[in-house]
PDB file of N, CA and C in Angstrom:
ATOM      1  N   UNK A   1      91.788 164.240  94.517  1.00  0.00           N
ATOM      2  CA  UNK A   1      92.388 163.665  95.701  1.00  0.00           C
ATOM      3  C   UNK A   1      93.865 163.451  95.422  1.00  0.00           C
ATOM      4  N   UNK A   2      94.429 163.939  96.048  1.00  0.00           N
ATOM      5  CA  UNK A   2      96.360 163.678  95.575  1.00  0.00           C
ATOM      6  C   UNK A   2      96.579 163.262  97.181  1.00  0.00           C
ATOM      7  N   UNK A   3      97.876 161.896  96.537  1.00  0.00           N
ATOM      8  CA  UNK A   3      98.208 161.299  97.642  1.00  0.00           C
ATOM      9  C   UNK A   3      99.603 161.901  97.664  1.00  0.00           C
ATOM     10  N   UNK A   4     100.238 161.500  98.668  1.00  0.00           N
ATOM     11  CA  UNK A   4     101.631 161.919  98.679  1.00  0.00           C
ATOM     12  C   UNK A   4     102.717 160.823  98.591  1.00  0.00           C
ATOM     13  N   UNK A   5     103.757 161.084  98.792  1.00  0.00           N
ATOM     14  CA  UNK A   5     104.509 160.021  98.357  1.00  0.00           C
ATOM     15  C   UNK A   5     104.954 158.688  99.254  1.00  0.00           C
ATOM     16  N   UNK A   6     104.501 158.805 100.715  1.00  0.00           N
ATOM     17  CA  UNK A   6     104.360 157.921 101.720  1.00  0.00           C
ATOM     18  C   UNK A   6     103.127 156.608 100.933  1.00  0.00           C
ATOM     19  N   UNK A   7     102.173 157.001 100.847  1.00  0.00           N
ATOM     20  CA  UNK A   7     100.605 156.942 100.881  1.00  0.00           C
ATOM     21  C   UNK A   7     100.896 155.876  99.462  1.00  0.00           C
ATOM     22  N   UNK A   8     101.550 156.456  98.037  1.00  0.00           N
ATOM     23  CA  UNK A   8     101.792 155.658  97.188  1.00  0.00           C
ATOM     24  C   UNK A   8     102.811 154.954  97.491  1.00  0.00           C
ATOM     25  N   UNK A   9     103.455 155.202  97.916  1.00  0.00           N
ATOM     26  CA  UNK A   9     104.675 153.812  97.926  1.00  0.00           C
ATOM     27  C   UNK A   9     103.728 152.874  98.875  1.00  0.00           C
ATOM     28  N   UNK A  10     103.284 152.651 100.116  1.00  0.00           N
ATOM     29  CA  UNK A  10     102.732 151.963 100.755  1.00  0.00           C
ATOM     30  C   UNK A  10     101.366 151.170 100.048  1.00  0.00           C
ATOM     31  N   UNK A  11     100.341 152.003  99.311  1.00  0.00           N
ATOM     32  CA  UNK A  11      99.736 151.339  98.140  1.00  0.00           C
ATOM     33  C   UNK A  11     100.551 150.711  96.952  1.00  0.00           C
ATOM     34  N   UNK A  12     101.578 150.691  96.569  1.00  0.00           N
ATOM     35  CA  UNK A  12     102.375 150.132  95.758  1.00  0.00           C
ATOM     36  C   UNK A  12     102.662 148.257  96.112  1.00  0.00           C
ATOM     37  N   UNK A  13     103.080 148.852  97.557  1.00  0.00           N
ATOM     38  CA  UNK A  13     103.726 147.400  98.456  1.00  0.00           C
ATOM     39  C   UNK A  13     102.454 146.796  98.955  1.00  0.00           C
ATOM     40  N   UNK A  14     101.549 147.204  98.974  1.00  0.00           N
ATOM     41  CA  UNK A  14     100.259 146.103  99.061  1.00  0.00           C
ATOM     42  C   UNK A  14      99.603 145.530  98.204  1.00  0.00           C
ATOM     43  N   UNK A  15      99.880 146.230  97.109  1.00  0.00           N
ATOM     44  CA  UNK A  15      99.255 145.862  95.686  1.00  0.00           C
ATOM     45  C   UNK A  15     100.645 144.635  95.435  1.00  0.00           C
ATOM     46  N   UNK A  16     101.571 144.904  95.553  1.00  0.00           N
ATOM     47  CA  UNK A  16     102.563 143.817  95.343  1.00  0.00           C
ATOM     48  C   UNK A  16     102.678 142.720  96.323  1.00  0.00           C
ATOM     49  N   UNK A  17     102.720 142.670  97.533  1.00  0.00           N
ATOM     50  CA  UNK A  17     102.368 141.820  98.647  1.00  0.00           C
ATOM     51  C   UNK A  17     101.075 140.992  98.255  1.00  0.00           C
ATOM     52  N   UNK A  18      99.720 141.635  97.530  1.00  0.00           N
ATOM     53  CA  UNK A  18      98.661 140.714  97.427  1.00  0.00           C
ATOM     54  C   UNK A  18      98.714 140.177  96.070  1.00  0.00           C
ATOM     55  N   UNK A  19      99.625 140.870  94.769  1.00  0.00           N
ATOM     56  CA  UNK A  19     100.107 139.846  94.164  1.00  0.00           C
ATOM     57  C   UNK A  19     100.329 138.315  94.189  1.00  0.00           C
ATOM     58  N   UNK A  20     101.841 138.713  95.245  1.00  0.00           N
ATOM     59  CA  UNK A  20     102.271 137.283  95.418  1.00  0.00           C
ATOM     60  C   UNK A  20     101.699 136.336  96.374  1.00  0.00           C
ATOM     61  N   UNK A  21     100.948 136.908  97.175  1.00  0.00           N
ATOM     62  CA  UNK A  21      99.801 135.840  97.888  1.00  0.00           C
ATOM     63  C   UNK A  21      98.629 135.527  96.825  1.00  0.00           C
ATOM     64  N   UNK A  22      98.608 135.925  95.979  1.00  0.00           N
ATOM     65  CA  UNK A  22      97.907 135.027  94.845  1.00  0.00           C
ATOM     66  C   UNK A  22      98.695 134.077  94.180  1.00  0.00           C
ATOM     67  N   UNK A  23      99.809 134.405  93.715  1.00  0.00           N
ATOM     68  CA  UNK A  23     100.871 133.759  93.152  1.00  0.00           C
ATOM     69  C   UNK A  23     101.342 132.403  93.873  1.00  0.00           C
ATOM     70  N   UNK A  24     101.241 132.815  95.245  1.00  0.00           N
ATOM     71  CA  UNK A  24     101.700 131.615  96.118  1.00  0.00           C
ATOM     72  C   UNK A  24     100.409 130.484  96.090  1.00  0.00           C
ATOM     73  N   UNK A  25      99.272 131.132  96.532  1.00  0.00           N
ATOM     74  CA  UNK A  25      97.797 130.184  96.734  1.00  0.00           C
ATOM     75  C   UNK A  25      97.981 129.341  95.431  1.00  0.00           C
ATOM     76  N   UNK A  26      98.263 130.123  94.096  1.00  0.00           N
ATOM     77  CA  UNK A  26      98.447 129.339  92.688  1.00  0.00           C
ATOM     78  C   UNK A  26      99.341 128.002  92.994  1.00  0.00           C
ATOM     79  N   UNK A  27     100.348 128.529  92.991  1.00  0.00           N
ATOM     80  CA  UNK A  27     101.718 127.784  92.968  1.00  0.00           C
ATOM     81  C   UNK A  27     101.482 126.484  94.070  1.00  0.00           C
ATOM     82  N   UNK A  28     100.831 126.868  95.539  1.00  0.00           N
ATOM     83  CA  UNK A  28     100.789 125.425  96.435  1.00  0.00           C
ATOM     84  C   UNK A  28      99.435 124.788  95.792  1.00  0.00           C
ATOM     85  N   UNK A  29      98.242 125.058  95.241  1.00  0.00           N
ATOM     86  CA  UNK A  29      97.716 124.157  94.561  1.00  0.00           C
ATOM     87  C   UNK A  29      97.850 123.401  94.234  1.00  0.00           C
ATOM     88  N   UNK A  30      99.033 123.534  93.073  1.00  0.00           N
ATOM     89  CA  UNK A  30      99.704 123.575  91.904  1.00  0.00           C
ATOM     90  C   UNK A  30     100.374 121.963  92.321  1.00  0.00           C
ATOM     91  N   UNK A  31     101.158 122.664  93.254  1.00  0.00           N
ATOM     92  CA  UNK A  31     102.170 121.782  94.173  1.00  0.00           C
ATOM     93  C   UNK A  31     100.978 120.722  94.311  1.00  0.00           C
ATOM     94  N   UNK A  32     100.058 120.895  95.204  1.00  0.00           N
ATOM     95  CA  UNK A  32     100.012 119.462  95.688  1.00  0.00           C
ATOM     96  C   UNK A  32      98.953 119.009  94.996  1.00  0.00           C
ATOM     97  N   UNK A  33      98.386 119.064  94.121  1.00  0.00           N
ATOM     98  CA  UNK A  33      97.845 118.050  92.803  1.00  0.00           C
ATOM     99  C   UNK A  33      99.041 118.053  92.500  1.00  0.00           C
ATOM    100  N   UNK A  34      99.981 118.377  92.057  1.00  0.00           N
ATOM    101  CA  UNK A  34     101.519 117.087  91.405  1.00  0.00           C
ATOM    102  C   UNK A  34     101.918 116.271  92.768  1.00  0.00           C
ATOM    103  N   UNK A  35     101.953 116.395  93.767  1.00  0.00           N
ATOM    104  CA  UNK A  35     102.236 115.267  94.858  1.00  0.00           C
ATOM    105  C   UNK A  35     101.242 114.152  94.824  1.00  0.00           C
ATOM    106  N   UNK A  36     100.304 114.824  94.834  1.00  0.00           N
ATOM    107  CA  UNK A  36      98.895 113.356  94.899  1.00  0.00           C
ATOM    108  C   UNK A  36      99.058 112.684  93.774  1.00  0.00           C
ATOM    109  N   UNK A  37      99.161 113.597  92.437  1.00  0.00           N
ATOM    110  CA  UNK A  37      99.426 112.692  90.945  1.00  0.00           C
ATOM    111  C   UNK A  37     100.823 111.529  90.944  1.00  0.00           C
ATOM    112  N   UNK A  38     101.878 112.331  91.785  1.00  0.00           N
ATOM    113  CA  UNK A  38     103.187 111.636  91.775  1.00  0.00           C
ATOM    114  C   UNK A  38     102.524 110.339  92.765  1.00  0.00           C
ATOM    115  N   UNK A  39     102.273 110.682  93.949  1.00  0.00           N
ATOM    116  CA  UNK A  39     101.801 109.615  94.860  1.00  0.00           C
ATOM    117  C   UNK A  39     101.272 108.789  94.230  1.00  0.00           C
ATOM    118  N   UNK A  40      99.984 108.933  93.435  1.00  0.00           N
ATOM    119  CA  UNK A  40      99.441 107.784  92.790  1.00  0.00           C
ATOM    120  C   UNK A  40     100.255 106.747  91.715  1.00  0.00           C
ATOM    121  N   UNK A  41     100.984 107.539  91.254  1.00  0.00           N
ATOM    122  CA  UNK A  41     101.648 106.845  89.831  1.00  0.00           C
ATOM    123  C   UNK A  41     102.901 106.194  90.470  1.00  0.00           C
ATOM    124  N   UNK A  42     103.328 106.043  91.642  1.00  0.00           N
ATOM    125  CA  UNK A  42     104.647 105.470  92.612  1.00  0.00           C
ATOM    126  C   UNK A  42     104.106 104.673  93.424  1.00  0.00           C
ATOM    127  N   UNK A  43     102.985 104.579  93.884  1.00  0.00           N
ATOM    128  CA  UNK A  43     102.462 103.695  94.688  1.00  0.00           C
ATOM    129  C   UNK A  43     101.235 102.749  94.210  1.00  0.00           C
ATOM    130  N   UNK A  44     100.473 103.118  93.249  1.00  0.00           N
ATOM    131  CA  UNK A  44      99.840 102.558  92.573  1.00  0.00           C
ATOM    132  C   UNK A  44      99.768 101.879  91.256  1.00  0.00           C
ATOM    133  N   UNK A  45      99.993 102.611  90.422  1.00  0.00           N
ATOM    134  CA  UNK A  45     100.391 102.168  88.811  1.00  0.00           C
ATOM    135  C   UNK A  45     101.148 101.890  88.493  1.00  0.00           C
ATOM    136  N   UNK A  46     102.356 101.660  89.395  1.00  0.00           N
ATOM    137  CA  UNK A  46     103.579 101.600  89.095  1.00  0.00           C
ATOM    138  C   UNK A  46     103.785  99.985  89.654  1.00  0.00           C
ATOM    139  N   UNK A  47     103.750  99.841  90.709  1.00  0.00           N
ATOM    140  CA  UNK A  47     103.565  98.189  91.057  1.00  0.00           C
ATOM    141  C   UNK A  47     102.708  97.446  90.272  1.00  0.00           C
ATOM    142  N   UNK A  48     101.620  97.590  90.242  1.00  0.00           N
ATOM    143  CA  UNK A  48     100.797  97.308  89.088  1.00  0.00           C
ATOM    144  C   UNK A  48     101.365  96.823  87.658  1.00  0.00           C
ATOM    145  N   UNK A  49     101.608  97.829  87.042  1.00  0.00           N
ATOM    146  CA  UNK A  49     102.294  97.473  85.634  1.00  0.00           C
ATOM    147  C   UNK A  49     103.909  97.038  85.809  1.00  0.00           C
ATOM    148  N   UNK A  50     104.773  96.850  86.647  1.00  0.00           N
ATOM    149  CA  UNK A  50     105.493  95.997  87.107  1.00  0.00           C
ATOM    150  C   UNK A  50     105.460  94.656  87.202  1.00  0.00           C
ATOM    151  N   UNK A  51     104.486  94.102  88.210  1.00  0.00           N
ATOM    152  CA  UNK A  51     103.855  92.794  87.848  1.00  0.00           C
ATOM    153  C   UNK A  51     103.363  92.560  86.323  1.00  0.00           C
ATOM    154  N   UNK A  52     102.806  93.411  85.563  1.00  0.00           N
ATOM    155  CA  UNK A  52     101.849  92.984  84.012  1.00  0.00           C
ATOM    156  C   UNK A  52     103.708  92.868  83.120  1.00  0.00           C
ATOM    157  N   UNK A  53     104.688  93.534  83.213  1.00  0.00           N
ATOM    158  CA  UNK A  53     105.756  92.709  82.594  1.00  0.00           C
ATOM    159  C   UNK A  53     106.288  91.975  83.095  1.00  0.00           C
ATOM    160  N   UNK A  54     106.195  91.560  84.422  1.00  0.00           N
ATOM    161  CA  UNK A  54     106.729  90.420  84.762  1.00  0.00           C
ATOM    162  C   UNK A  54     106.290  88.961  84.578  1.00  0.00           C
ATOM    163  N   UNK A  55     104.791  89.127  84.449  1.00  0.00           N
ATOM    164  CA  UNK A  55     104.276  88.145  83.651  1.00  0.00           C
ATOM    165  C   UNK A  55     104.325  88.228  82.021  1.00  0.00           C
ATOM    166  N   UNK A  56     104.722  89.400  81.790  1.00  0.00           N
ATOM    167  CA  UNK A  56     104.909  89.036  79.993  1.00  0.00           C
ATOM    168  C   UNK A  56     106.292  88.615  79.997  1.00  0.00           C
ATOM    169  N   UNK A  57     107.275  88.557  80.676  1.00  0.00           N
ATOM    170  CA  UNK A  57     108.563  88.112  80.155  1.00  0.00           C
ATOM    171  C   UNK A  57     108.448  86.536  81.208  1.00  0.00           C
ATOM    172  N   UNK A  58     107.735  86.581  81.705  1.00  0.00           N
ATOM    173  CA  UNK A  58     107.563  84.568  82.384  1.00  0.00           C
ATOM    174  C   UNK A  58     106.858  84.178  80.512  1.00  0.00           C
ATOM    175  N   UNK A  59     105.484  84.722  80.497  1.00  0.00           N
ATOM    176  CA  UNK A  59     105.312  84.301  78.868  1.00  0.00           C
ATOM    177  C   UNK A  59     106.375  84.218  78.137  1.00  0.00           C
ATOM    178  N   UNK A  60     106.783  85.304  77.899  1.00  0.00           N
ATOM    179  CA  UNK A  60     108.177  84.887  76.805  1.00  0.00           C
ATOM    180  C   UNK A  60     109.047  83.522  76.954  1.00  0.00           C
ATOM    181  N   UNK A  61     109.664  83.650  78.151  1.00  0.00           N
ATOM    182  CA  UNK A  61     110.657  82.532  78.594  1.00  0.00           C
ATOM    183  C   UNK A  61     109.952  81.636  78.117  1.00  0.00           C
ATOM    184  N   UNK A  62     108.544  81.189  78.999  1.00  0.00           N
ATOM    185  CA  UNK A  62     107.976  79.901  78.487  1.00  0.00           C
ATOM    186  C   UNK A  62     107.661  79.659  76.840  1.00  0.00           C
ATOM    187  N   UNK A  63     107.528  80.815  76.284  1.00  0.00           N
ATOM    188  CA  UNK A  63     107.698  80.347  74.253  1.00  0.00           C
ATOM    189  C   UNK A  63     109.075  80.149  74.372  1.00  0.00           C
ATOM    190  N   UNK A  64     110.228  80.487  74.721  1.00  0.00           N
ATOM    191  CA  UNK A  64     111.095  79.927  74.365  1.00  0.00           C
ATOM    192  C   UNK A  64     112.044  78.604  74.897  1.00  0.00           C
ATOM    193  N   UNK A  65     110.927  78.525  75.790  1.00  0.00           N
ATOM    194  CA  UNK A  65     111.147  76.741  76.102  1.00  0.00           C
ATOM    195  C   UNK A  65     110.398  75.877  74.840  1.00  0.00           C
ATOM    196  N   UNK A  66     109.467  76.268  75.041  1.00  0.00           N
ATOM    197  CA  UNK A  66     108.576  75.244  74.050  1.00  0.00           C
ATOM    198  C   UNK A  66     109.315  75.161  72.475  1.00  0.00           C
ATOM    199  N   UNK A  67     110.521  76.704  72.202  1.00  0.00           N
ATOM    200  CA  UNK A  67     110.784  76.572  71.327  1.00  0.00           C
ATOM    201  C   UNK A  67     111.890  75.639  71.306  1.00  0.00           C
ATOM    202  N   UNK A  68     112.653  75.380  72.462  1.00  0.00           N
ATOM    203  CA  UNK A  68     113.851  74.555  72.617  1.00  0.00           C
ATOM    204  C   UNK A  68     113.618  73.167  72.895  1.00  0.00           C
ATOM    205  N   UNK A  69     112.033  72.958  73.313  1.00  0.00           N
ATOM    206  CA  UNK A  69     111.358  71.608  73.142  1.00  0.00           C
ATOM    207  C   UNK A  69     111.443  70.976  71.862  1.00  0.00           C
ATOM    208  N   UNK A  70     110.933  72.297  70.632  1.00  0.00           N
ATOM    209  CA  UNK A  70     110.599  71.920  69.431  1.00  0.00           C
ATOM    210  C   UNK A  70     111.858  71.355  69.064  1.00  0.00           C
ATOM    211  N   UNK A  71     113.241  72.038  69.112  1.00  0.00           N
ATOM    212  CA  UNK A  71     114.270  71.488  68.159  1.00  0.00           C
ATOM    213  C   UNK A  71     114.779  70.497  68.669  1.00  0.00           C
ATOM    214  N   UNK A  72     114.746  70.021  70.274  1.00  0.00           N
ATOM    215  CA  UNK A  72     115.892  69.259  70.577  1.00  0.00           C
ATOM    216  C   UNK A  72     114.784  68.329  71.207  1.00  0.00           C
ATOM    217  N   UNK A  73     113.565  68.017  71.140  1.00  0.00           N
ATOM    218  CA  UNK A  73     112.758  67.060  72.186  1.00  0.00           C
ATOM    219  C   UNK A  73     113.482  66.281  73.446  1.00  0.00           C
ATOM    220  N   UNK A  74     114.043  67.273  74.160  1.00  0.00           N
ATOM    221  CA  UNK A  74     114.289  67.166  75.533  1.00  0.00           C
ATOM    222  C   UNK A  74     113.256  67.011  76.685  1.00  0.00           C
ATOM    223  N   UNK A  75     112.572  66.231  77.067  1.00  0.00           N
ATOM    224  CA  UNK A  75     111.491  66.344  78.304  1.00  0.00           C
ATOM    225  C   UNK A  75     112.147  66.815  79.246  1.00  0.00           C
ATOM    226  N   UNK A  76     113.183  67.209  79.605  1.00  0.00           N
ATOM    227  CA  UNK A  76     113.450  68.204  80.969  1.00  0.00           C
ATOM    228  C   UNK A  76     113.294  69.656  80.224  1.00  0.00           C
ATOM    229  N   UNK A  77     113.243  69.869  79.213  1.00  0.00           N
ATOM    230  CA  UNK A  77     112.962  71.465  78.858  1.00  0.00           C
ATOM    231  C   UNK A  77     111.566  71.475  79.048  1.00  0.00           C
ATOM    232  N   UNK A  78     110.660  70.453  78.013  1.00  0.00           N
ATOM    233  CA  UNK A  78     109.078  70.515  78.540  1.00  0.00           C
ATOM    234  C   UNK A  78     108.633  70.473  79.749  1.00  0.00           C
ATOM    235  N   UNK A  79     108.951  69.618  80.849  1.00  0.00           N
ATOM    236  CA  UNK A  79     108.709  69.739  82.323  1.00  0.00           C
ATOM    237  C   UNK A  79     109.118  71.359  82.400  1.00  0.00           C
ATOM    238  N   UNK A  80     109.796  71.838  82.526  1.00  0.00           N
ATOM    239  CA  UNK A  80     110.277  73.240  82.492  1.00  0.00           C
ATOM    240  C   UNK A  80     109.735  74.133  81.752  1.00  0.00           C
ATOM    241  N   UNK A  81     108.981  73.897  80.847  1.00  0.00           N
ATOM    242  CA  UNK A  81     108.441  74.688  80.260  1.00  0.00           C
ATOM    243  C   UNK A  81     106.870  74.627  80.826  1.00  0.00           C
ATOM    244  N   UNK A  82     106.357  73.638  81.108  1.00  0.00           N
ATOM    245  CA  UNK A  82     104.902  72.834  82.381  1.00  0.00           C
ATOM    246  C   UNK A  82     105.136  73.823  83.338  1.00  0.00           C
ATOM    247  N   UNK A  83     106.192  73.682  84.047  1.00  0.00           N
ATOM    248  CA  UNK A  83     106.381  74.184  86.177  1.00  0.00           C
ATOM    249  C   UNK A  83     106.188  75.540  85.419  1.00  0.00           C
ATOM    250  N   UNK A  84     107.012  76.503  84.162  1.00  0.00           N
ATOM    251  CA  UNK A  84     106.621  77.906  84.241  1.00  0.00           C
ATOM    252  C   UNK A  84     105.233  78.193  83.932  1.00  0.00           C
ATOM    253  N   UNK A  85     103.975  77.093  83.178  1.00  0.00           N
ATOM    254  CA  UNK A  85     103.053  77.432  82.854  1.00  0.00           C
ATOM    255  C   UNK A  85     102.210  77.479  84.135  1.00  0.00           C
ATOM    256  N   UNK A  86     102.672  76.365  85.646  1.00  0.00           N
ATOM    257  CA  UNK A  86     102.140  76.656  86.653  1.00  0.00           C
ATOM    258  C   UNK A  86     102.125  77.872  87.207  1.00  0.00           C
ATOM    259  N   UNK A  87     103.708  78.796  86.954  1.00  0.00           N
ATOM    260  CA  UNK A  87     103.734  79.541  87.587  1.00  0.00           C
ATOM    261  C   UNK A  87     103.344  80.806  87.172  1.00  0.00           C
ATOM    262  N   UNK A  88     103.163  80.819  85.766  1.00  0.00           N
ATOM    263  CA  UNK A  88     102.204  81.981  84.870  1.00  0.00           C
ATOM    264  C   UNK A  88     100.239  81.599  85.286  1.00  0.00           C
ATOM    265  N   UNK A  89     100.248  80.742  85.545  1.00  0.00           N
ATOM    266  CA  UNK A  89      98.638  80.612  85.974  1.00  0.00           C
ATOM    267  C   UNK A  89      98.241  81.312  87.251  1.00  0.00           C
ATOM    268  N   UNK A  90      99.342  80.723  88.267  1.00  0.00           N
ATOM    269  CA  UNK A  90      99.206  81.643  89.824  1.00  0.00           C
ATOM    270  C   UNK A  90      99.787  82.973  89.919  1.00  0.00           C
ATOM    271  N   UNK A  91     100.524  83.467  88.905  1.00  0.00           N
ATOM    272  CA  UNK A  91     100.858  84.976  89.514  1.00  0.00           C
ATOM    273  C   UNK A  91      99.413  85.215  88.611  1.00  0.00           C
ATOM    274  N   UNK A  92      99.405  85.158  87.226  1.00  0.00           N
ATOM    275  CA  UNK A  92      97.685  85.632  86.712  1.00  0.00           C
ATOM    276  C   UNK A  92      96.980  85.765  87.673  1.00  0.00           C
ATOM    277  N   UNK A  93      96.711  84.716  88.454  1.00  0.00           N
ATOM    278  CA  UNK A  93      95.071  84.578  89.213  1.00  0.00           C
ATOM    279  C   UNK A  93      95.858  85.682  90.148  1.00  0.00           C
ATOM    280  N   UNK A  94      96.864  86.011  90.613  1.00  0.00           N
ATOM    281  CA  UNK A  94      96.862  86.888  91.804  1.00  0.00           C
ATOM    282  C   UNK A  94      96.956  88.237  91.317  1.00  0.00           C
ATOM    283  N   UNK A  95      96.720  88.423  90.102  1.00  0.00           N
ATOM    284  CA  UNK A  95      96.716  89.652  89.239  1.00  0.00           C
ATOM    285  C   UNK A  95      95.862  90.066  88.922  1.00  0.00           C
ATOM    286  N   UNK A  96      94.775  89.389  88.516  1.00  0.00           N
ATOM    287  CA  UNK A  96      93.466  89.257  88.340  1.00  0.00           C
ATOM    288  C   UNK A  96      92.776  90.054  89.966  1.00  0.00           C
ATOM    289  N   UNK A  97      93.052  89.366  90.887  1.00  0.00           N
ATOM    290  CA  UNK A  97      92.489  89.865  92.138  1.00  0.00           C
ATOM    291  C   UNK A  97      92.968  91.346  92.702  1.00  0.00           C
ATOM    292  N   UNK A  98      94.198  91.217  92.212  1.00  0.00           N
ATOM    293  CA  UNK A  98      94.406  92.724  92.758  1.00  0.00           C
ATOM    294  C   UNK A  98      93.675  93.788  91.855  1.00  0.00           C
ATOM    295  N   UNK A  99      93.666  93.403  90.354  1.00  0.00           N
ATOM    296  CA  UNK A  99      92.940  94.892  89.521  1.00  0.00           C
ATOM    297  C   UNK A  99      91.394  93.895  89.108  1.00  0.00           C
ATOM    298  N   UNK A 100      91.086  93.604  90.631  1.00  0.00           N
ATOM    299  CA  UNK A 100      89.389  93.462  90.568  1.00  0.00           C
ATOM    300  C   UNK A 100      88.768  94.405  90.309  1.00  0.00           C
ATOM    301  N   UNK A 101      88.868  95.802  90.616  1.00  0.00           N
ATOM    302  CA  UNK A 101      88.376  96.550  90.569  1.00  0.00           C
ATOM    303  C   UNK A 101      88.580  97.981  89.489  1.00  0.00           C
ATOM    304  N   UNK A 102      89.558  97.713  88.721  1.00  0.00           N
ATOM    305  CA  UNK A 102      89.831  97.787  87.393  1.00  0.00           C
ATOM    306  C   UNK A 102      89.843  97.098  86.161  1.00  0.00           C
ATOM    307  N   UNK A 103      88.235  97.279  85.152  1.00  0.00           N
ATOM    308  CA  UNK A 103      87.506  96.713  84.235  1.00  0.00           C
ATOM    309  C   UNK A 103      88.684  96.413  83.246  1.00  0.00           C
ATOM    310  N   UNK A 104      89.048  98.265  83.034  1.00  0.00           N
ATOM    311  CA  UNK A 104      89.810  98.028  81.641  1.00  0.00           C
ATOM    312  C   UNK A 104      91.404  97.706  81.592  1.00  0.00           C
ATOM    313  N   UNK A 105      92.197  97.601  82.684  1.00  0.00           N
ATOM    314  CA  UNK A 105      93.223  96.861  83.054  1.00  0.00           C
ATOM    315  C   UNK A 105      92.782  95.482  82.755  1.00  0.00           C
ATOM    316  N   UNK A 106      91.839  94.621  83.276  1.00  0.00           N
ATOM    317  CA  UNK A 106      91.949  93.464  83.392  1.00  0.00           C
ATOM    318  C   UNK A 106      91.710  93.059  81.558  1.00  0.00           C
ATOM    319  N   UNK A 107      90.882  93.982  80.969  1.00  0.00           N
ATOM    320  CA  UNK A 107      91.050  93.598  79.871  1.00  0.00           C
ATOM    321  C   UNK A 107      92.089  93.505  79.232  1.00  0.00           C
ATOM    322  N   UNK A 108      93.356  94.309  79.662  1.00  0.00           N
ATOM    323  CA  UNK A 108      94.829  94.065  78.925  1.00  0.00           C
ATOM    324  C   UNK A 108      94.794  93.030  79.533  1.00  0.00           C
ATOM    325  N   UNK A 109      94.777  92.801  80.804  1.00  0.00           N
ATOM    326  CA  UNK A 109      95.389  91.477  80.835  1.00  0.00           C
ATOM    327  C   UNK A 109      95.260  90.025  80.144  1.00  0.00           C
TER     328      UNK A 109
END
C-alpha cells in the first residue's frame, strides 16, 4: 500500500494533534490537583497553624513574665502574667473546637 505525500503529511498532523491532546488532558489534571492542594493549604492549614504559633508565642511571653516576676517580685508583672494565662486558656479552648475533628493535630496541641 503506498501513500502519497498529501496522505502522509496529513497522518503526520494527526498523529501530532492527538499527541498534544494527550499532553494537554495530562497537564490540566495536573493543574487542578495543584489548585485544590494550593486551596487546601491557604485556606485550611494555614489559618490553622497560624493560630498554634500564636498561642506558642502568648506561652512564651507568659514564661517571660513569670521570669520577670522571679527577679523583681513585682505583683503588676504577676497579675500580667494571670490576665495572659486567662487569655492562653480561651484562645486553647477555641482551638481545641475548631481541630475537633482532627485527632492528631489536637495531640500537638
Amino acid at each position: 500500500m503506498r501513500l502519497n505525500v498529501r496522505t502522509k503529511l496529513l497522518g503526520g498532523f494527526l498523529v501530532v494533534i492527538a499527541m498534544l491532546l494527550v499532553v494537554f488532558g495530562i497537564s490540566w489534571n495536573g493543574l487542578t490537583s495543584m489548585a485544590a492542594a494550593t486551596d487546601f493549604i491557604v485556606h485550611e492549614a494555614l489559618p490553622e497553624d497560624q493560630e498554634v504559633r500564636d498561642l506558642e508565642l502568648q506561652l512564651a511571653l507568659q514564661t517571660e513574665l513569670y521570669f520577670e516576676y522571679a527577679i523583681t517580685l513585682d505583683h503588676e508583672v504577676l497579675e500580667e502574667a494571670r490576665e495572659q494565662t486567662n487569655v492562653i486558656l480561651e484562645e486553647s479552648a477555641q482551638l481545641e473546637e475548631q481541630l475537633a475533628g482532627e485527632p492528631e493535630m489536637l495531640q500537638l496541641l
